[in-house]
PDB file of N, CA and C in Angstrom:
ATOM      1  N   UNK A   1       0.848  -1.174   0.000  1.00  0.00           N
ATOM      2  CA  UNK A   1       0.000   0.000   0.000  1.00  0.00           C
ATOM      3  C   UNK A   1       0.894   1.237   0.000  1.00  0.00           C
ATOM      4  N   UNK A   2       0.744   1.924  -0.861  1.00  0.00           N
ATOM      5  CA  UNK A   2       1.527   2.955  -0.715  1.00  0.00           C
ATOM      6  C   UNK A   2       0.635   4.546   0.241  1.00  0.00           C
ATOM      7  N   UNK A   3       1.439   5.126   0.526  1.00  0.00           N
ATOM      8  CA  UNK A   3       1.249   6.094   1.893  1.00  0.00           C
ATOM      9  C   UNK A   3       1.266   7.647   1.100  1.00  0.00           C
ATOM     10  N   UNK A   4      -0.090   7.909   1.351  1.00  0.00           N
ATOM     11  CA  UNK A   4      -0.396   9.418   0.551  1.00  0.00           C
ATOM     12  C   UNK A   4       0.157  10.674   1.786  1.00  0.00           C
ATOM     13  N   UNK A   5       0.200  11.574   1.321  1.00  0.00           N
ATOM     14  CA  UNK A   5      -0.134  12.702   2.517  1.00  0.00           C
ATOM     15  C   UNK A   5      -1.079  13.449   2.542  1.00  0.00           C
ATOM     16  N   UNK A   6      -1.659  14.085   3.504  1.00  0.00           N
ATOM     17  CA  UNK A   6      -2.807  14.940   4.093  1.00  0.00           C
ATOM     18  C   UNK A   6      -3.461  15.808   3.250  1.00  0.00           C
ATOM     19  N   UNK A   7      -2.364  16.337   2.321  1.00  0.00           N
ATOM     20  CA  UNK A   7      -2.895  17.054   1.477  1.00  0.00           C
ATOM     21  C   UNK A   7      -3.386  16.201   0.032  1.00  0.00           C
ATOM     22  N   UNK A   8      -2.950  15.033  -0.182  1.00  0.00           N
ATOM     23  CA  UNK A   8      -3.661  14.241  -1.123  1.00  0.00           C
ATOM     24  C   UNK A   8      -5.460  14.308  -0.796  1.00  0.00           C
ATOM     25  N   UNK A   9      -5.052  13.450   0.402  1.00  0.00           N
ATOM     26  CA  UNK A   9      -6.571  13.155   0.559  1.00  0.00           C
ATOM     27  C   UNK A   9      -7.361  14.552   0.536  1.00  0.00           C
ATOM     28  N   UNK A  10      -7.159  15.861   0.819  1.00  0.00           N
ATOM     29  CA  UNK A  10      -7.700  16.919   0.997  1.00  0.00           C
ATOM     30  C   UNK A  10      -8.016  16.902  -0.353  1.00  0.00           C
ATOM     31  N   UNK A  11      -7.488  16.968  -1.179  1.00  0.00           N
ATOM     32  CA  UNK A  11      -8.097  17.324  -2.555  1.00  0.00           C
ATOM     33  C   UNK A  11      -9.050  16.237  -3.181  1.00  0.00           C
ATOM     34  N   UNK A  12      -9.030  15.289  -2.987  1.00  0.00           N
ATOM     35  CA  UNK A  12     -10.146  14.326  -3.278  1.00  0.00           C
ATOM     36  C   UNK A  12     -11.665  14.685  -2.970  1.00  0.00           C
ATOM     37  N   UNK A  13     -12.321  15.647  -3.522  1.00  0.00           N
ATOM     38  CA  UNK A  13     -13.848  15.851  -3.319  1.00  0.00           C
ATOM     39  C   UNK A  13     -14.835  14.919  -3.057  1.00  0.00           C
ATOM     40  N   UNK A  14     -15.166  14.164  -2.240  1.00  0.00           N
ATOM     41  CA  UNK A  14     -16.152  13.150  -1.951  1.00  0.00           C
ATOM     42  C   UNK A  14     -17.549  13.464  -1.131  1.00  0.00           C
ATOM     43  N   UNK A  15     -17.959  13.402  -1.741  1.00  0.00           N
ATOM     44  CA  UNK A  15     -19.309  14.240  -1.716  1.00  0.00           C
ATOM     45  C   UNK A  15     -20.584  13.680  -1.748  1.00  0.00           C
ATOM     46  N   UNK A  16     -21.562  13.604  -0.536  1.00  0.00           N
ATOM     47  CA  UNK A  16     -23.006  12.576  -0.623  1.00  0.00           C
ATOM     48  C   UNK A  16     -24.038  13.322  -1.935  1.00  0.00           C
ATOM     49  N   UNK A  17     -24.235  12.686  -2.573  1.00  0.00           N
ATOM     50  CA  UNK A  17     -25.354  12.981  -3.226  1.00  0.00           C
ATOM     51  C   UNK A  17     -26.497  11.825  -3.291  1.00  0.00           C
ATOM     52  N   UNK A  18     -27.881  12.347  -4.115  1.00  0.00           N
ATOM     53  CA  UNK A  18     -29.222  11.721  -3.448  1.00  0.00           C
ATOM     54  C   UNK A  18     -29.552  11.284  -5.115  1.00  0.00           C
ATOM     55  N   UNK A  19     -29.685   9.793  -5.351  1.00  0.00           N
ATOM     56  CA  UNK A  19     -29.882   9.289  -6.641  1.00  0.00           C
ATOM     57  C   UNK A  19     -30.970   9.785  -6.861  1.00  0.00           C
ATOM     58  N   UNK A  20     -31.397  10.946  -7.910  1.00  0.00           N
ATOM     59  CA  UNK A  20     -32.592  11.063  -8.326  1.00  0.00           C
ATOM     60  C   UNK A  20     -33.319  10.188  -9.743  1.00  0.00           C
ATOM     61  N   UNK A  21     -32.158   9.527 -10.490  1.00  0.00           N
ATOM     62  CA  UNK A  21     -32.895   8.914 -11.568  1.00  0.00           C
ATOM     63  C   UNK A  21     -31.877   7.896 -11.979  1.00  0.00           C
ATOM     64  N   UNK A  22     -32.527   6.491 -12.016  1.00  0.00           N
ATOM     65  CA  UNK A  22     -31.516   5.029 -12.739  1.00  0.00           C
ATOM     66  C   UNK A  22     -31.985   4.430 -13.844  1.00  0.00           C
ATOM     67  N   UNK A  23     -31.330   4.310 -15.064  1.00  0.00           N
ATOM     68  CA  UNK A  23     -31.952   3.384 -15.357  1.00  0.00           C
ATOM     69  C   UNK A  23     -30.530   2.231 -15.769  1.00  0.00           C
ATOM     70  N   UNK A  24     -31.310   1.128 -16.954  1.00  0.00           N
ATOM     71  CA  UNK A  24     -30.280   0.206 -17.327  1.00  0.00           C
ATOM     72  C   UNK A  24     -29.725   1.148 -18.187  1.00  0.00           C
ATOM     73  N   UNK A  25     -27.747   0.567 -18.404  1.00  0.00           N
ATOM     74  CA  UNK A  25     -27.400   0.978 -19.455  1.00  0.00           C
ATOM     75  C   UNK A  25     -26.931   0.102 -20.589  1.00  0.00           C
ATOM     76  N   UNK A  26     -27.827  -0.048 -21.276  1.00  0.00           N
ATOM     77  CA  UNK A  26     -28.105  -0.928 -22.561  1.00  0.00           C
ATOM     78  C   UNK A  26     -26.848  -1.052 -22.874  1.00  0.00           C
ATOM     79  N   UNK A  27     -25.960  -0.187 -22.921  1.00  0.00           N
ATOM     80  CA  UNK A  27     -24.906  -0.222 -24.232  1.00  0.00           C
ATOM     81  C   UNK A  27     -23.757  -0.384 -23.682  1.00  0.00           C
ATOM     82  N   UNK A  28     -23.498  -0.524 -22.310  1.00  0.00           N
ATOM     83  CA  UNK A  28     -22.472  -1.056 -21.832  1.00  0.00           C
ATOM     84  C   UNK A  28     -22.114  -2.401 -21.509  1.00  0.00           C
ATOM     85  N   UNK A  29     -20.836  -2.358 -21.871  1.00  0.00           N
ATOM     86  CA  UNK A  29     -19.903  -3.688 -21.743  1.00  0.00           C
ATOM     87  C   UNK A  29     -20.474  -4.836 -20.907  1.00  0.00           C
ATOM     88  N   UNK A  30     -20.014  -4.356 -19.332  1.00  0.00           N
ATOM     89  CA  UNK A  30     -20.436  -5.084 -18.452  1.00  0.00           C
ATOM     90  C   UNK A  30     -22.158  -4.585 -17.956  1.00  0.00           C
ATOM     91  N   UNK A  31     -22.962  -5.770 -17.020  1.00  0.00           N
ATOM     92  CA  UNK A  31     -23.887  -4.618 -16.852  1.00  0.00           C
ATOM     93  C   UNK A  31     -23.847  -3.516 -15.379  1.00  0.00           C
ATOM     94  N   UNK A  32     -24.701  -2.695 -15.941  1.00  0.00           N
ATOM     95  CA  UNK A  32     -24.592  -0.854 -15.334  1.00  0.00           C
ATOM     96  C   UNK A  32     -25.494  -0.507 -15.479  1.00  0.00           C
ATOM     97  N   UNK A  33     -25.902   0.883 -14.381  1.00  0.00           N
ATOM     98  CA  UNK A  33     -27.141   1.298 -14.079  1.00  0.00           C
ATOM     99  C   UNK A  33     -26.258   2.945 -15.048  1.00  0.00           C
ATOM    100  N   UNK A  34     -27.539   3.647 -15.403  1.00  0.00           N
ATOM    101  CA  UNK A  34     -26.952   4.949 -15.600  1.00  0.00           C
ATOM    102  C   UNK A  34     -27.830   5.679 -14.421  1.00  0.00           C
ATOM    103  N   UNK A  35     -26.967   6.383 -13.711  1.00  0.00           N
ATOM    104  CA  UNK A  35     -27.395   7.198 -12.498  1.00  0.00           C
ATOM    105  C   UNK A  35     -27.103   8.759 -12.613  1.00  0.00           C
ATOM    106  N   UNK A  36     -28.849   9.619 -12.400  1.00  0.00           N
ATOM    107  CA  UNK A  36     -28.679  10.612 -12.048  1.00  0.00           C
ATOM    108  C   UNK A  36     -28.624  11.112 -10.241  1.00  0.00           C
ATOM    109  N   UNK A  37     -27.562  12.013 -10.102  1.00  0.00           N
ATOM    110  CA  UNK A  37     -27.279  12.108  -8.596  1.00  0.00           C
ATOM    111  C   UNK A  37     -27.162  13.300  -8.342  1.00  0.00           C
ATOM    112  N   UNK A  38     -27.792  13.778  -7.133  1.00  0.00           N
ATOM    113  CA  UNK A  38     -28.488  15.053  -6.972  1.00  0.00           C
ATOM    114  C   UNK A  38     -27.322  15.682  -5.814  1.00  0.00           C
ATOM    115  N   UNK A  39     -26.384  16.319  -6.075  1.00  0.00           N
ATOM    116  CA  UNK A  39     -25.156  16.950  -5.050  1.00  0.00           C
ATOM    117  C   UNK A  39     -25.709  18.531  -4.727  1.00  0.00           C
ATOM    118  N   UNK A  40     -26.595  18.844  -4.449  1.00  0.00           N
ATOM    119  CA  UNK A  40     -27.423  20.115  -3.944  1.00  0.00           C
ATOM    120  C   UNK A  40     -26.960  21.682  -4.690  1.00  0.00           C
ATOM    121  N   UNK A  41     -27.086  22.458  -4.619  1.00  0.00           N
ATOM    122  CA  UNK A  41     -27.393  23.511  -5.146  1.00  0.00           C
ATOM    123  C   UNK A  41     -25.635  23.854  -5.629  1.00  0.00           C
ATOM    124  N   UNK A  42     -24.731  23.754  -4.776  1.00  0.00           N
ATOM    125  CA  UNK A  42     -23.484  24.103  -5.351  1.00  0.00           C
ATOM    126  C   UNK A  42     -22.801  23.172  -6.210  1.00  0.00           C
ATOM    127  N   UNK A  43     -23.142  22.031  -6.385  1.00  0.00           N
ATOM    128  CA  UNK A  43     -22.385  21.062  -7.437  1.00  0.00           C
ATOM    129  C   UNK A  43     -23.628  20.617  -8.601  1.00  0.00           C
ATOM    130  N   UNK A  44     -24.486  20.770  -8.034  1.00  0.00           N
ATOM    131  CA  UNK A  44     -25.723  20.413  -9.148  1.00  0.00           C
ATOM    132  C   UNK A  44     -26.166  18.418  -9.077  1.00  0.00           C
ATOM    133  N   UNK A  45     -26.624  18.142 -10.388  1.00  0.00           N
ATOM    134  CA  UNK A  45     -26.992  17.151 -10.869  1.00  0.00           C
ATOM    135  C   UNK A  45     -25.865  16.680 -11.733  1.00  0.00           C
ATOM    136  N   UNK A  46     -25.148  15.077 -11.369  1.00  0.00           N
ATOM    137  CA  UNK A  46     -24.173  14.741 -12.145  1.00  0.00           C
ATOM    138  C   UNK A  46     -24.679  13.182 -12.849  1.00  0.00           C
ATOM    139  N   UNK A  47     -24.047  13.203 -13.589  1.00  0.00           N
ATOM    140  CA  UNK A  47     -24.944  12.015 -14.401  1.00  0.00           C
ATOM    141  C   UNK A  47     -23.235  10.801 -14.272  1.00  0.00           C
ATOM    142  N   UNK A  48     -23.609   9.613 -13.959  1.00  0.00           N
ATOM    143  CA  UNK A  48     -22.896   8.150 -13.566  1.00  0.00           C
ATOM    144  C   UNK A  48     -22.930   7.323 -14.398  1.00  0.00           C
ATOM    145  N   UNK A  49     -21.885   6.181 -14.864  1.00  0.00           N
ATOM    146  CA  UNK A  49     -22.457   4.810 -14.966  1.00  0.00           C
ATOM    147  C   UNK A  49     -21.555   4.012 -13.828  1.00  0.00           C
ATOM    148  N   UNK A  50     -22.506   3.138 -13.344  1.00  0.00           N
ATOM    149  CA  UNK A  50     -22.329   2.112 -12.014  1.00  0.00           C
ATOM    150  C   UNK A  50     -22.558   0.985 -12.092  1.00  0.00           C
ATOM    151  N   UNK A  51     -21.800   0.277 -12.304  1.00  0.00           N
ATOM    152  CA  UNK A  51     -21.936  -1.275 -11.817  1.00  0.00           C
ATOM    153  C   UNK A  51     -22.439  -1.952 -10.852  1.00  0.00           C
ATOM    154  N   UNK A  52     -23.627  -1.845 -10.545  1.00  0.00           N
ATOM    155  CA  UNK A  52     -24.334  -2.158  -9.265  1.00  0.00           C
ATOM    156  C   UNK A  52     -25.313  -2.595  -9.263  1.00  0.00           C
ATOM    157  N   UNK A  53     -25.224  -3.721 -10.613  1.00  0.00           N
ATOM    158  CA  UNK A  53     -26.451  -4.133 -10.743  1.00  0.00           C
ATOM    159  C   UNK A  53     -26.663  -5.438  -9.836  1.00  0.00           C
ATOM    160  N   UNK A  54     -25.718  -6.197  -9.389  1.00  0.00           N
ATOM    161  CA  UNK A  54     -25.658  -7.580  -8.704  1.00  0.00           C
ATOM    162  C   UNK A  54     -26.494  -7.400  -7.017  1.00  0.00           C
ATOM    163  N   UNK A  55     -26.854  -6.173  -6.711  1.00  0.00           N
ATOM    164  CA  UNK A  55     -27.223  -5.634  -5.234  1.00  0.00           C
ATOM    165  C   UNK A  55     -28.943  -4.735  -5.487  1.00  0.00           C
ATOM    166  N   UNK A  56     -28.793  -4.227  -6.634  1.00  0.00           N
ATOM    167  CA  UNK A  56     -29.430  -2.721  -7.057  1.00  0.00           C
ATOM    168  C   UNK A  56     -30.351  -3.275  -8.068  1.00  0.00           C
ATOM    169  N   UNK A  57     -31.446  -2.741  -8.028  1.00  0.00           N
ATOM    170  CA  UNK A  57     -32.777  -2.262  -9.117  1.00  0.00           C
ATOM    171  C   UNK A  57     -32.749  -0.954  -9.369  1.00  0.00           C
ATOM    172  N   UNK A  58     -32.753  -0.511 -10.789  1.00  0.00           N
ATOM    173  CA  UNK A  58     -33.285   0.791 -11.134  1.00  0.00           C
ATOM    174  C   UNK A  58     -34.533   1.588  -9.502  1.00  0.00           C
ATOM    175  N   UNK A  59     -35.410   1.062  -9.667  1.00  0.00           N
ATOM    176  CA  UNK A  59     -36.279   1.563  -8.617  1.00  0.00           C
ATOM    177  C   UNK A  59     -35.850   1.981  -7.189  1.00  0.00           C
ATOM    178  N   UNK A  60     -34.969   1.008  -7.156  1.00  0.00           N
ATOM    179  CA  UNK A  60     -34.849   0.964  -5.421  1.00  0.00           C
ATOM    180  C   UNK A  60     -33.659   1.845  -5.340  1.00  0.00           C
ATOM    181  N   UNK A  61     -33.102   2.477  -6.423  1.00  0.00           N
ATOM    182  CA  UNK A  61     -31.856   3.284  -6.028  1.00  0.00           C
ATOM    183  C   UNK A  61     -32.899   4.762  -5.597  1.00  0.00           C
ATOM    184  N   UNK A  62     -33.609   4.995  -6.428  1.00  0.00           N
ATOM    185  CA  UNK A  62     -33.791   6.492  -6.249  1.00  0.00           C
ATOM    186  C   UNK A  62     -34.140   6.850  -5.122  1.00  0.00           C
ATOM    187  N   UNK A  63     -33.875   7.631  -4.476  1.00  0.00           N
ATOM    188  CA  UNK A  63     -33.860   8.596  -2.854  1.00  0.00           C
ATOM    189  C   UNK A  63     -32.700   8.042  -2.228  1.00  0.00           C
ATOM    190  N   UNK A  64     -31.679   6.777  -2.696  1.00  0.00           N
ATOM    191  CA  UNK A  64     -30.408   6.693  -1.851  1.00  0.00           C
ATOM    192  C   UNK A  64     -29.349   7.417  -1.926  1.00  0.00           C
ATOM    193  N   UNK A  65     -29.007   8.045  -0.683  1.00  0.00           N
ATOM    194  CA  UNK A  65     -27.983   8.766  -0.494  1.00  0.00           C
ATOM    195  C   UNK A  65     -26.504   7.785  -0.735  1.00  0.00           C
ATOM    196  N   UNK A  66     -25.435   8.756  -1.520  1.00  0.00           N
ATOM    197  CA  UNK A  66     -24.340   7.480  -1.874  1.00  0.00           C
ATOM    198  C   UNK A  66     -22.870   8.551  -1.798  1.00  0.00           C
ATOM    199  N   UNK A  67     -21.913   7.952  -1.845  1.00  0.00           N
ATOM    200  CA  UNK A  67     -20.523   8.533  -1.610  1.00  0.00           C
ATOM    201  C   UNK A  67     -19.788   8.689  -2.821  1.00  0.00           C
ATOM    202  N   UNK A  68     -19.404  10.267  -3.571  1.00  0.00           N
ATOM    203  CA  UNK A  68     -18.840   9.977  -5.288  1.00  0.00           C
ATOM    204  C   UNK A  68     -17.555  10.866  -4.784  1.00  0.00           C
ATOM    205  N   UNK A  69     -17.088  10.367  -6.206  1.00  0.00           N
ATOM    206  CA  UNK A  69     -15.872  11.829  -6.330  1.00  0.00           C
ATOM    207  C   UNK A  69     -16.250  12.513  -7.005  1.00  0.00           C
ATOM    208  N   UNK A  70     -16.296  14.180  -6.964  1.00  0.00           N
ATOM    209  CA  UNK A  70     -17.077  14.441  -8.017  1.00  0.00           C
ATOM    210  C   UNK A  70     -15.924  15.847  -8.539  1.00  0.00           C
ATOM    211  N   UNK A  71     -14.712  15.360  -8.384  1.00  0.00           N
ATOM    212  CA  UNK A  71     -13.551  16.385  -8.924  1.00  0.00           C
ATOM    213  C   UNK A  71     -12.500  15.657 -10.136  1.00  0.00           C
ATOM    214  N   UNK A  72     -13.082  14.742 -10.109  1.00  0.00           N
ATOM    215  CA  UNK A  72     -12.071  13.743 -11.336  1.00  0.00           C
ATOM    216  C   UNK A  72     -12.392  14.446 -12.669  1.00  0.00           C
ATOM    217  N   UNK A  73     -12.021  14.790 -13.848  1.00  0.00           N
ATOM    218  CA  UNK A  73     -12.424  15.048 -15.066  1.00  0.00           C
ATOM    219  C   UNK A  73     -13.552  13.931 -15.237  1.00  0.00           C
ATOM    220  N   UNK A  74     -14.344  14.471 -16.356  1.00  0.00           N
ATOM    221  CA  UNK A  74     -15.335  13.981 -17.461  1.00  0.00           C
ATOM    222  C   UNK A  74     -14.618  12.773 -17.891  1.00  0.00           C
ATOM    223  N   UNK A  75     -15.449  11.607 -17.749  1.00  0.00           N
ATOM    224  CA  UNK A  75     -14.983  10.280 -18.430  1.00  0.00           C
ATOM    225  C   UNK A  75     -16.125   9.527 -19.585  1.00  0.00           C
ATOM    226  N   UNK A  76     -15.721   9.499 -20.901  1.00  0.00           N
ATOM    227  CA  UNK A  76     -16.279   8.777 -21.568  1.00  0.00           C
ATOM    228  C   UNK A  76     -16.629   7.814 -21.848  1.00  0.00           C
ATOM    229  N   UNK A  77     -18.234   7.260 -21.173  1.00  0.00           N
ATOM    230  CA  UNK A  77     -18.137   5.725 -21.230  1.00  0.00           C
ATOM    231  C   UNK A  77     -19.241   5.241 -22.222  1.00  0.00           C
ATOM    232  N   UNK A  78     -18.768   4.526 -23.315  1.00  0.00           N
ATOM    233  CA  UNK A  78     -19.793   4.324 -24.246  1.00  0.00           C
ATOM    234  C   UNK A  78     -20.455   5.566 -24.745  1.00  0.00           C
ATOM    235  N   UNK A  79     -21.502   5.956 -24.992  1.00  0.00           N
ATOM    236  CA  UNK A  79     -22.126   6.896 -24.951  1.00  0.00           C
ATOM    237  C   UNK A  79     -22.516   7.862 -24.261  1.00  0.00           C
ATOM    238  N   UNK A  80     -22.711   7.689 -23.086  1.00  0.00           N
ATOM    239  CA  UNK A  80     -22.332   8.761 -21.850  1.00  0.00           C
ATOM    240  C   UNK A  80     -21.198   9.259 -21.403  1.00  0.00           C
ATOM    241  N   UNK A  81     -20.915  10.786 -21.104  1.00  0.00           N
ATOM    242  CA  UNK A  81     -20.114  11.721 -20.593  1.00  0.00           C
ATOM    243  C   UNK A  81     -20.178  11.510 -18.912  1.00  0.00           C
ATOM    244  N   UNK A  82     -19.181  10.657 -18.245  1.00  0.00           N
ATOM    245  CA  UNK A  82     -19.970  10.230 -16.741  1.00  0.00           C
ATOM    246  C   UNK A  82     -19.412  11.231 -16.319  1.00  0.00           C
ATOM    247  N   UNK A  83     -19.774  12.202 -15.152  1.00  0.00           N
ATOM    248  CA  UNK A  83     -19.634  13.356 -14.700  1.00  0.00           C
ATOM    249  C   UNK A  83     -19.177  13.112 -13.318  1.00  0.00           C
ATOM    250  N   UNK A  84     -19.415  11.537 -12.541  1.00  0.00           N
ATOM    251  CA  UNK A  84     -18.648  11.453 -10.847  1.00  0.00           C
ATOM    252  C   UNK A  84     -18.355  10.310 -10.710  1.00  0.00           C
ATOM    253  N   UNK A  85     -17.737   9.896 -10.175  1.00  0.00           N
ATOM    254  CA  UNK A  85     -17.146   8.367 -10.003  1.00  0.00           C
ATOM    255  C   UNK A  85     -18.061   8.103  -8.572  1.00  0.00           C
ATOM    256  N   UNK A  86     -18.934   6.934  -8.437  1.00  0.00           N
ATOM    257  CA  UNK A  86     -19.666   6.273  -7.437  1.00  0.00           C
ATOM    258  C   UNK A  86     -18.760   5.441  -6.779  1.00  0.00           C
ATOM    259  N   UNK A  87     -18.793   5.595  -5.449  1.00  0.00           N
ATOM    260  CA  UNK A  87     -17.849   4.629  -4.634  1.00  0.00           C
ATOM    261  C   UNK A  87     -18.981   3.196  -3.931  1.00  0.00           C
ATOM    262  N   UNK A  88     -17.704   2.374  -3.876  1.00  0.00           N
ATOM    263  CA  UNK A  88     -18.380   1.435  -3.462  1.00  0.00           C
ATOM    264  C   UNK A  88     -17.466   0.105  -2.917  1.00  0.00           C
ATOM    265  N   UNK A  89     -18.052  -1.255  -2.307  1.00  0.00           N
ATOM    266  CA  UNK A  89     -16.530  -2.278  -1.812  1.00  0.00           C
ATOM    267  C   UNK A  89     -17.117  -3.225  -2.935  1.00  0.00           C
ATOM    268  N   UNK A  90     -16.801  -4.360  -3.083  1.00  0.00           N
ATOM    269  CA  UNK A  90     -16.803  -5.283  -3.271  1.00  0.00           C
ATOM    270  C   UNK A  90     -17.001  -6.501  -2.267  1.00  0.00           C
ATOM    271  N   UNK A  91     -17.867  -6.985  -2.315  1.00  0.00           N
ATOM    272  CA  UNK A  91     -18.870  -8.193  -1.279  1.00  0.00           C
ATOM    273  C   UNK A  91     -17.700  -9.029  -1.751  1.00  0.00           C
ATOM    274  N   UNK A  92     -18.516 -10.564  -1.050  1.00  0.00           N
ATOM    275  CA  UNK A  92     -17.461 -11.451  -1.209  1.00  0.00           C
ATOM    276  C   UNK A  92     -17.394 -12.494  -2.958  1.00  0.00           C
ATOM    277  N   UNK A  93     -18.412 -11.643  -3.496  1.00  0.00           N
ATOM    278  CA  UNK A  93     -18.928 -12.450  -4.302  1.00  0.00           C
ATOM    279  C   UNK A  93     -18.731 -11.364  -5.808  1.00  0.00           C
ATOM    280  N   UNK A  94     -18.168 -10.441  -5.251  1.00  0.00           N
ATOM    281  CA  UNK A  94     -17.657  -9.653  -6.278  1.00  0.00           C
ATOM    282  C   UNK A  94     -18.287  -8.667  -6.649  1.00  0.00           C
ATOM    283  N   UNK A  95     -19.514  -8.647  -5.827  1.00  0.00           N
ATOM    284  CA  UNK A  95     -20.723  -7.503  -6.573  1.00  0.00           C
ATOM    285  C   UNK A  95     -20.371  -6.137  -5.921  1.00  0.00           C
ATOM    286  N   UNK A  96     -20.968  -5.244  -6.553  1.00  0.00           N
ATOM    287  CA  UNK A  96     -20.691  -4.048  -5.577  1.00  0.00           C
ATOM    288  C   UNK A  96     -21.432  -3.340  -4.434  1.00  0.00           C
ATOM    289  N   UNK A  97     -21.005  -3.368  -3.425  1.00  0.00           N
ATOM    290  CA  UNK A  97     -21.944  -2.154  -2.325  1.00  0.00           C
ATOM    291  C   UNK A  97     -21.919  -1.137  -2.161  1.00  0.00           C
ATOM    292  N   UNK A  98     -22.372  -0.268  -2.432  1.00  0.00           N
ATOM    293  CA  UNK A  98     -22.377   1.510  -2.451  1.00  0.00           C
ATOM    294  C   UNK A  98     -22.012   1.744  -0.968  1.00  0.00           C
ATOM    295  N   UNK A  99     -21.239   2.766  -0.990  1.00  0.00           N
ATOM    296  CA  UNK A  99     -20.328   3.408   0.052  1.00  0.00           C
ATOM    297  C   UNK A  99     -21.533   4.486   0.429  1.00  0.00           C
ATOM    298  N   UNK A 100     -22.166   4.375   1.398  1.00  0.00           N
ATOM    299  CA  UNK A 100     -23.151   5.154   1.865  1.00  0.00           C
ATOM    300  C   UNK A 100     -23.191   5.829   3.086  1.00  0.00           C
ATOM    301  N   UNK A 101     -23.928   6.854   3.529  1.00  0.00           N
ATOM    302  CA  UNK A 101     -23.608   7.640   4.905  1.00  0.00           C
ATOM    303  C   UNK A 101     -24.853   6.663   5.463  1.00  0.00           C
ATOM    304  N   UNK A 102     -24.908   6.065   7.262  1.00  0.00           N
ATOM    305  CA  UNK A 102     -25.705   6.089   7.637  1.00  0.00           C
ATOM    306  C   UNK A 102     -27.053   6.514   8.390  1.00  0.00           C
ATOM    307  N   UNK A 103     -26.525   7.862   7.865  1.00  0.00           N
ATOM    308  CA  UNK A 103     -27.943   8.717   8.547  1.00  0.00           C
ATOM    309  C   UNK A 103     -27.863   9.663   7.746  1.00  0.00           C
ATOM    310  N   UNK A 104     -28.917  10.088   7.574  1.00  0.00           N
ATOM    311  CA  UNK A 104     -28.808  10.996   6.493  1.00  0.00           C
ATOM    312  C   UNK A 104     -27.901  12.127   6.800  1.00  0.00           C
ATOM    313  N   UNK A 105     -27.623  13.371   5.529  1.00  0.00           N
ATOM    314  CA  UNK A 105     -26.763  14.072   5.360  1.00  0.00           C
ATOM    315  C   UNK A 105     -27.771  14.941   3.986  1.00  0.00           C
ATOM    316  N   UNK A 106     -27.120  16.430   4.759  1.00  0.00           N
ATOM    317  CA  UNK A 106     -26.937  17.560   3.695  1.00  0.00           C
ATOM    318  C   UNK A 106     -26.668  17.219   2.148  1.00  0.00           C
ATOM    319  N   UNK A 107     -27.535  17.188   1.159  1.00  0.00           N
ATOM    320  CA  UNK A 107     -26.695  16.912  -0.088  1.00  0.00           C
ATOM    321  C   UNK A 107     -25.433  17.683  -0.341  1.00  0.00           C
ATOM    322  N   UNK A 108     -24.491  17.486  -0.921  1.00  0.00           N
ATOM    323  CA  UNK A 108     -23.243  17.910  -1.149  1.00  0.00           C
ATOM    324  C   UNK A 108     -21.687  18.056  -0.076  1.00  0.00           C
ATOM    325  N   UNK A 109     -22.741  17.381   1.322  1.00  0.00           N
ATOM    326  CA  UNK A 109     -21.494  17.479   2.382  1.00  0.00           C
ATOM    327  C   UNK A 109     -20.452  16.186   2.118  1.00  0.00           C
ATOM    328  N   UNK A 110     -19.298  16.986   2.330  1.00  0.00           N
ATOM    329  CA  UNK A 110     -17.619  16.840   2.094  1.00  0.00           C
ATOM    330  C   UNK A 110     -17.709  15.412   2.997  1.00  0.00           C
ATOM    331  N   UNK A 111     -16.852  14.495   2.712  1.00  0.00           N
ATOM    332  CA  UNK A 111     -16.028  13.524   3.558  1.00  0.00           C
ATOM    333  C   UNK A 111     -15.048  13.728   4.113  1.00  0.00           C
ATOM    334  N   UNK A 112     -15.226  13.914   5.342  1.00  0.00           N
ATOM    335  CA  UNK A 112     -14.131  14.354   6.800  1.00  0.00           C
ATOM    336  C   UNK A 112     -12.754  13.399   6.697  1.00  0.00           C
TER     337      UNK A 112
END
């Protein structure tokens, strides 16, 4: 593991936002949800693709609060411009679990 310093992690923007819209994304490789995510009035609405289909339904994402980066450049995936990287672990089975706050939170508040 290599050993960052203080000011690394400071610049890493990680930021709760509130899934307002999922659906499938047809046209990707592996399968993926395309996620709209609601980071409140100063970062806006950023649009995702997430691999989270092995845990996740389109339906059941929307109103979950989730953990992104949302300072990385614009990444081109397939046809979508993904605008935040969604965090998440890996179960034992390989699927993904969204990195989530457990009580709710301010949209757009920082990770301490």
């Amino acid at each position: 593991m290599e050993l960052i310093g203080w000011d690394d992690f400071t610049r890493v923007e990680l930021r709760v936002g509130r899934i307002v819209a999922a659906e499938v994304f047809a046209q990707a490789r592996k399968p993926a949800y395309l996620l709209q995510v609601d980071f409140g009035p100063e970062i806006g609405i950023r649009k995702s693709s997430a691999q989270i289909t092995h845990h996740y339904t389109p339906q059941g994402l929307i109103g979950k609060q989730l953990v992104a980066v949302v300072n990385f450049p614009k990444k081109q995936i397939g046809p979508v411009m993904s605008e935040c990287l969604v965090t998440g672990f890996h179960d034992a089975d390989g699927g993904v679990v969204l990195c989530v706050p457990d009580q709710p939170v301010p949209l757009g508040t920082k990770l301490l």
